[in-house]
Protein backbone atom coordinates (compact mmCIF):
# COMPACT_ATOMS: atom_id res chain seq x y z
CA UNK A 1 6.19 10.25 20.49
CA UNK A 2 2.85 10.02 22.20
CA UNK A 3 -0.17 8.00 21.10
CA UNK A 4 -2.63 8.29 18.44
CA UNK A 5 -5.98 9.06 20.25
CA UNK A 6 -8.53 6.08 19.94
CA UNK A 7 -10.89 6.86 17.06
CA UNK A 8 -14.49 5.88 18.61
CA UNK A 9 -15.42 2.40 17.54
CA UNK A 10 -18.89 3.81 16.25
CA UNK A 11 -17.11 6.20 14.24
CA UNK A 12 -14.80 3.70 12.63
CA UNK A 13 -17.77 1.43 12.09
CA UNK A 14 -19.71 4.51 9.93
CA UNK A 15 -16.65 5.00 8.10
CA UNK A 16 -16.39 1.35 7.04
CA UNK A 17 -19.78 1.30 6.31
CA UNK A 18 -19.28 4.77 4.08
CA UNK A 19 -16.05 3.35 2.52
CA UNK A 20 -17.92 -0.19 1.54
CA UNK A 21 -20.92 1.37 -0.18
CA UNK A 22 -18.43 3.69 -2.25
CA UNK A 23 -16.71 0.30 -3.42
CA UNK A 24 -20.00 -1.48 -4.25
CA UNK A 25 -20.88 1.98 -6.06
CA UNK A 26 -17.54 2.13 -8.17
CA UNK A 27 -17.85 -2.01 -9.25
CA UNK A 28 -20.64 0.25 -11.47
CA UNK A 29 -19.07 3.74 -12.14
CA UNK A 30 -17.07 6.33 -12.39
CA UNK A 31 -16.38 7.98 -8.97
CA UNK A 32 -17.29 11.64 -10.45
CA UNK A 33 -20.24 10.08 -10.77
CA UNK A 34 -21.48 8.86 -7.98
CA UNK A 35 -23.40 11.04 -5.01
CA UNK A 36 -23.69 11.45 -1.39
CA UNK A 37 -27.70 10.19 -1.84
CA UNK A 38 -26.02 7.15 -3.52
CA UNK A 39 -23.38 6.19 -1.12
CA UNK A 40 -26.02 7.05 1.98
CA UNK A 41 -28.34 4.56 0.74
CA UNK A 42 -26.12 1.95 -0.19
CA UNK A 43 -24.31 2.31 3.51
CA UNK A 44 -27.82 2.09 5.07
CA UNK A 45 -27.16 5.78 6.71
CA UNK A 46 -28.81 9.23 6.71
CA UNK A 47 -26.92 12.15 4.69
CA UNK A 48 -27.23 13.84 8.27
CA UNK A 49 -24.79 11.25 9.42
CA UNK A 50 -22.62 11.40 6.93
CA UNK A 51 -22.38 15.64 7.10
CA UNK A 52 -21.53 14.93 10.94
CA UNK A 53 -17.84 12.82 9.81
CA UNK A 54 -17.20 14.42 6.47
CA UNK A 55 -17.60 18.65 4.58
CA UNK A 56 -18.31 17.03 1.26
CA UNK A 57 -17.62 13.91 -1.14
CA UNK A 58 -14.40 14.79 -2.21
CA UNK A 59 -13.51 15.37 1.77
CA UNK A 60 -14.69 11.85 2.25
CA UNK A 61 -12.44 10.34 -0.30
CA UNK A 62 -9.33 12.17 0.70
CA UNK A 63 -10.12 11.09 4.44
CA UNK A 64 -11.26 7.65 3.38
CA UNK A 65 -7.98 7.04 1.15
CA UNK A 66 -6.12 8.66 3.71
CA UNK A 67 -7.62 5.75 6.69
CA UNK A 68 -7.23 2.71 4.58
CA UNK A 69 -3.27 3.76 3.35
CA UNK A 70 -2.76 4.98 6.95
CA UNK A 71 -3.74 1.77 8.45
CA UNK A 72 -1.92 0.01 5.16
CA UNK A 73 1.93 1.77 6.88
CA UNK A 74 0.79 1.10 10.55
CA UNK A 75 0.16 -3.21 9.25
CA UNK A 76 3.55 -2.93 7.32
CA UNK A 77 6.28 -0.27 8.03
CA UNK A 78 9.27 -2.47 9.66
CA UNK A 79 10.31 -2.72 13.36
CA UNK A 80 6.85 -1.80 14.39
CA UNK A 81 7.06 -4.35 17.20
CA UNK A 82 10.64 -4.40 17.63
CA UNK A 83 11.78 -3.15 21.12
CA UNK A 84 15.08 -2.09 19.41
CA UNK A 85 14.29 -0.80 16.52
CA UNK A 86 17.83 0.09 15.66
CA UNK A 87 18.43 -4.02 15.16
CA UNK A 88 17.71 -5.14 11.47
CA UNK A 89 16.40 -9.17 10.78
CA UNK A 90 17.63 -10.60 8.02
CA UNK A 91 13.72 -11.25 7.08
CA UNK A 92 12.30 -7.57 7.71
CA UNK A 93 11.43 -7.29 4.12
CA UNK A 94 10.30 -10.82 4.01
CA UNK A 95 8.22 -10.34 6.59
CA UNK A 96 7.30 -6.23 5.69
CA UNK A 97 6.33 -7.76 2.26
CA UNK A 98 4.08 -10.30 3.13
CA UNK A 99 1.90 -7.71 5.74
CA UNK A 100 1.56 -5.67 2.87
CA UNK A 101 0.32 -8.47 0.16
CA UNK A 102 -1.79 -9.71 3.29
CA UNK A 103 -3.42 -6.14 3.80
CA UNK A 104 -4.05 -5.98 0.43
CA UNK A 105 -5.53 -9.14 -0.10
CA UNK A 106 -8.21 -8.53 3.16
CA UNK A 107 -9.02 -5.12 1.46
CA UNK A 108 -9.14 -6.58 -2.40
CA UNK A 109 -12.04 -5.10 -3.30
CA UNK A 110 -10.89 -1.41 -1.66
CA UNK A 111 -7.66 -1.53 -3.92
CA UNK A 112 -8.80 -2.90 -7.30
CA UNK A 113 -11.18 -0.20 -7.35
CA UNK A 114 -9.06 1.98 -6.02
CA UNK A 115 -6.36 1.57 -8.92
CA UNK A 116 -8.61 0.97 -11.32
CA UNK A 117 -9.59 3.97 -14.16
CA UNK A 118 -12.82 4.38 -11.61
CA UNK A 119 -11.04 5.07 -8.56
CA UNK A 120 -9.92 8.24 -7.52
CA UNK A 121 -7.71 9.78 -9.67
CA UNK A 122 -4.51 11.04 -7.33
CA UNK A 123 -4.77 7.11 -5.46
CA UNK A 124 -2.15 5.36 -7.07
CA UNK A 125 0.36 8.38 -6.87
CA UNK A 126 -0.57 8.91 -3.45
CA UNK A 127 -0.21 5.17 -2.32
CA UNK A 128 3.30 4.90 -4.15
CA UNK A 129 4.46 8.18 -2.62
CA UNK A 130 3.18 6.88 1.30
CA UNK A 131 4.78 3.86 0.66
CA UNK A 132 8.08 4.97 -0.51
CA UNK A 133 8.32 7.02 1.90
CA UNK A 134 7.40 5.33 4.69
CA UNK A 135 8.10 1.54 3.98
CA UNK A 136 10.99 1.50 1.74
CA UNK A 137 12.30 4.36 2.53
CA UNK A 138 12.59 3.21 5.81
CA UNK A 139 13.23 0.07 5.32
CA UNK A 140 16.33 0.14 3.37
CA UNK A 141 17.78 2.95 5.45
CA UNK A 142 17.49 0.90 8.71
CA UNK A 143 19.35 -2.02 6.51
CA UNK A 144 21.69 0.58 5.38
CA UNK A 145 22.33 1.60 9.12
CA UNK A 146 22.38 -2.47 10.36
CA UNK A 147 25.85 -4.02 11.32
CA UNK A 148 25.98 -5.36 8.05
CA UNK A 149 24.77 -2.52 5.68
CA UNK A 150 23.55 -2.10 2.51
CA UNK A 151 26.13 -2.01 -0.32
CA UNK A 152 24.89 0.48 -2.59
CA UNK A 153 26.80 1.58 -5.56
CA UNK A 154 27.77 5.36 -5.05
CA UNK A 155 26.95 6.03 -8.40
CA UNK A 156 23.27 5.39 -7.79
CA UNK A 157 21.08 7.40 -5.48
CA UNK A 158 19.58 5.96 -2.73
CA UNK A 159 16.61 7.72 -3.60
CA UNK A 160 16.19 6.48 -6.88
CA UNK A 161 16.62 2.71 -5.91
CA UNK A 162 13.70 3.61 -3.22
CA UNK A 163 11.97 5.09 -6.40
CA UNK A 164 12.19 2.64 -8.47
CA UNK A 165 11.83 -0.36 -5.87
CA UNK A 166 8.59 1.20 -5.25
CA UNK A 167 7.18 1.96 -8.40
CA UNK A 168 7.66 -1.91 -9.16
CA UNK A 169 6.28 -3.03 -6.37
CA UNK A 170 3.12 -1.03 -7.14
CA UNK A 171 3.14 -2.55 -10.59
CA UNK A 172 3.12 -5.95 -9.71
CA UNK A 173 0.18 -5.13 -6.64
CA UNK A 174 -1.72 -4.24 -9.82
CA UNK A 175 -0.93 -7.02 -11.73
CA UNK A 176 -1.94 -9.89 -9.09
CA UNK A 177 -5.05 -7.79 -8.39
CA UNK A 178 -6.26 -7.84 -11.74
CA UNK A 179 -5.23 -11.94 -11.88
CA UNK A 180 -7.87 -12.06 -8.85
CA UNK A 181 -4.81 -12.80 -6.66
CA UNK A 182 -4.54 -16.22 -8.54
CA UNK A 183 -1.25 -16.64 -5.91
CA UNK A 184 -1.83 -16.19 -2.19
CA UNK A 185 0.18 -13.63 -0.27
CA UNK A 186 2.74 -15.57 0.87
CA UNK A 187 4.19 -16.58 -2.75
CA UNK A 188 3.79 -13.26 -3.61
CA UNK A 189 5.63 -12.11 -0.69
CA UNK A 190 8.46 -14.53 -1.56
CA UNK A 191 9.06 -13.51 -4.85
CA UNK A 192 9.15 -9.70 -4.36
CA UNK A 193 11.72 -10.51 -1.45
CA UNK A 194 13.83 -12.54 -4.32
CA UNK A 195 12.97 -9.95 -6.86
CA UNK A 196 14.17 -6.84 -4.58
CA UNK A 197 17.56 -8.97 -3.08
CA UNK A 198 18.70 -10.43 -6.09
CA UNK A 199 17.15 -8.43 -9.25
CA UNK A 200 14.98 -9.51 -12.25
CA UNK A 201 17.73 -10.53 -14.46
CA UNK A 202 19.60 -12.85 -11.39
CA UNK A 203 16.15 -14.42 -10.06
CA UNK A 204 15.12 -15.24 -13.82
CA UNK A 205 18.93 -17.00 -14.51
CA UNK A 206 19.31 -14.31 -17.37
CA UNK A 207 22.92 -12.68 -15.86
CA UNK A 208 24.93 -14.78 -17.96
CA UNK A 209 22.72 -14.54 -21.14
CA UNK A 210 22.36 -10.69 -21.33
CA UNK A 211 25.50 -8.57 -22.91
CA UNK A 212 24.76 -5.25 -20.90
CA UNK A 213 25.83 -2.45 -23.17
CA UNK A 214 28.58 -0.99 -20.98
């Protein structure tokens, strides 16, 4: 697979600067709202720079969303630095899950913004459909292909545990966002890799206590 061609550090520099002034802008409203006058003169840049990167404000978001969740997968996806990446460690997920709360937490004010009622709209579906694709999805088939495997009941889809792994995930992303990530990364990362092994009802000592109706 051949390399991604080097984006121009001056380019990726006008983009962040682009990307923070929309964030300062939507800490105050909605992004329907805002303009390309307002998020040139927040970023300190001409509109004639910004027409030279991007068609229109809704082409800047798409590409915008589309950098940050981009570079999100490239931080997180498993194996990335594995020569073999056909060999599974036992802490991929451990180690998958606390890249992603660490991205997160360097880009705080991107994502609570973001997933917030004055962020774009399509985010959140967006984000959940990148990452189950490319995070979980991957990362529980290249468990399921590992010497060891993953025993999945046949009766349940592997695409609906992805579904629903991710989905959760996503929910509690939002959650510790809007607690100001009150617990750092690591914890986080800790108890989503308990959470995902074991389950809810095994991690919170609840298997014996709950008469499943079947």
């Amino acid at each position: 697979m051949s390399k991604k061609a080097k984006v121009d550090p001056r380019i990726k520099r006008t983009n962040k600067y682009l990307r923070d002034a929309l964030v300062e802008l939507l800490k105050e409203k909605d992004v329907t709202s805002i303009t390309i006058q307002e998020i040139t003169e927040k970023a300190e840049l001409t509109r004639g720079t910004f027409y030279l990167h991007y068609q229109d404000k809704q082409d800047f978001l798409m590409q915008s969303m589309n950098e940050v969740l981009e570079e999100l997968i490239e931080k997180v996806k498993p194996n990335q630095n594995n020569e073999d990446s056909s060999k599974v460690e036992e802490n991929d997920e451990s180690v998958s899950f606390l890249k992603l709360f660490e991205f997160i937490y360097d880009h705080a004010d991107y994502f609570k913004v973001m997933l917030s009622d004055r962020g774009l709209p399509q985010f959140r579906s967006h984000m959940t459909e990148i990452v189950k694709k490319r995070v979980y999805g991957e990362l529980i088939s290249s468990i399921g292909e590992a010497e060891d495997g993953l025993d999945i009941p046949k009766d349940i889809p592997k695409d609906i545990l992805i579904s629903y792994i991710t989905s959760a995930h996503i929910g509690v992303i939002c959650s510790w966002l809007e607690s100001d990530m009150k617990f750092s990364p690591a914890f986080m990362a800790e108890k989503l890799t308990s959470l995902t092994l074991l389950g809810p009802i095994r991690v919170a000592g609840l298997e014996n206590k709950i008469k499943l109706p079947y």
